[in-house]
Protein backbone atom coordinates (compact mmCIF):
# COMPACT_ATOMS: atom_id res chain seq x y z
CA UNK A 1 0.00 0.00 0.00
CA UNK A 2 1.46 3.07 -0.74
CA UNK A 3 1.21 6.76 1.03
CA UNK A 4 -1.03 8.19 -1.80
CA UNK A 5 -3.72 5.64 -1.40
CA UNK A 6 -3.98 6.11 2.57
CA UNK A 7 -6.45 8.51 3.33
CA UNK A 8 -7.51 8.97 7.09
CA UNK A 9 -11.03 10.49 7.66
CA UNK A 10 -12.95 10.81 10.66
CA UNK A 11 -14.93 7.19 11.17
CA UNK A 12 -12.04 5.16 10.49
CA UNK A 13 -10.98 2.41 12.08
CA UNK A 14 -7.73 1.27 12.97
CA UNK A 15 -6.93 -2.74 14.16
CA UNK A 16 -4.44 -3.90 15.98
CA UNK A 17 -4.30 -7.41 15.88
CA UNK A 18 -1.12 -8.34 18.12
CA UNK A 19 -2.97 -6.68 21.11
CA UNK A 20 -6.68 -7.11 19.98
CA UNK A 21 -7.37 -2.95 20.17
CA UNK A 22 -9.39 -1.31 17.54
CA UNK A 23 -9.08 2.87 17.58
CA UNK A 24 -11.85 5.11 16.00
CA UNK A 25 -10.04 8.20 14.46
CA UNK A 26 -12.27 11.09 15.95
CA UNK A 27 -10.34 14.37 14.77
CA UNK A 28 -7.99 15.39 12.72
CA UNK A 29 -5.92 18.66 14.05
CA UNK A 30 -2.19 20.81 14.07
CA UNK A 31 -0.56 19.83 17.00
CA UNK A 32 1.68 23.00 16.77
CA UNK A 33 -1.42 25.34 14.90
CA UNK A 34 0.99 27.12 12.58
CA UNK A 35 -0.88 27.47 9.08
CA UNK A 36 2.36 27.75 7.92
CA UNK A 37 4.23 24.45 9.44
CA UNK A 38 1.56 22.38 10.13
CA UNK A 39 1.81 18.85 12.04
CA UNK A 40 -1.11 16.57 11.68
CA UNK A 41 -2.00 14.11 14.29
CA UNK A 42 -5.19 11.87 14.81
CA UNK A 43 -7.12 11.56 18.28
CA UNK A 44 -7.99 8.21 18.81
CA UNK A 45 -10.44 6.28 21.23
CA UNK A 46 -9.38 2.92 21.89
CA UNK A 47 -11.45 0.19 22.94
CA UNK A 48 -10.08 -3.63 23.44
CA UNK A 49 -8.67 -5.94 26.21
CA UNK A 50 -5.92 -3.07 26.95
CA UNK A 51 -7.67 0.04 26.58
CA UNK A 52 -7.75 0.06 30.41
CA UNK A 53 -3.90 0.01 30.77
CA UNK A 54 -2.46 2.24 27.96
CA UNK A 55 -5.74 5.22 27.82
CA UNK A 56 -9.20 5.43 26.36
CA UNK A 57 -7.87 8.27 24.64
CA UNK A 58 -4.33 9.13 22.18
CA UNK A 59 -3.00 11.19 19.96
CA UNK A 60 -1.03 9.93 17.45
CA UNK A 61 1.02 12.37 13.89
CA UNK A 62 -0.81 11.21 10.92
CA UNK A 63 2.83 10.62 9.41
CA UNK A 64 2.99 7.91 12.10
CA UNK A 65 -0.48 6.45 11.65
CA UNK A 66 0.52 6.15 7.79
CA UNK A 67 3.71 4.63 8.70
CA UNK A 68 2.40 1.89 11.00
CA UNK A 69 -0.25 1.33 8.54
CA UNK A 70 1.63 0.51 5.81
CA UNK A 71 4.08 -1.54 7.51
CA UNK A 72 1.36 -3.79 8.60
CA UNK A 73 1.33 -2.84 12.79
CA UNK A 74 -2.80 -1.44 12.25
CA UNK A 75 -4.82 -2.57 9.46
CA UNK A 76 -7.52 0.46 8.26
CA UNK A 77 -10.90 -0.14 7.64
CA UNK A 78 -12.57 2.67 5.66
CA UNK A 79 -16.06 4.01 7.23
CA UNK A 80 -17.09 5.04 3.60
């Protein structure tokens, strides 16, 4: 899979099967909110056997969420 076709929108769903956790992406925003140099990062809500233990809730850069997508960590699941 390569960069072009991944395409994060609210809805989606991420899977991780090595720790049984699925993540809803819920936003999308600039973690340093400079129009200019902007850094894109994906809140998350987690839900799974160790939700409990690592937080409900994280934030992870959309450069890493494309990265651990593609090398096969989550697996994405499209909500359209």
């Amino acid at each position: 899979m390569s960069e072009e076709d991944i395409d994060l929108e609210v809805g989606d769903i991420l899977v991780h099967h090595a720790i049984t956790e699925i993540g809803l992406l819920l936003r999308r925003f600039d973690v340093l909110d400079d129009p200019q140099w902007p850094l894109w990062a994906w809140d998350i809500l987690w839900v799974g056997s160790e939700a409990q233990d690592i937080g409900r809730r994280q934030a992870f850069t959309e450069e890493g969420l494309v990265g651990l997508i593609r090398s096969g960590v989550f697996h994405l699941h499209k909500s359209t």
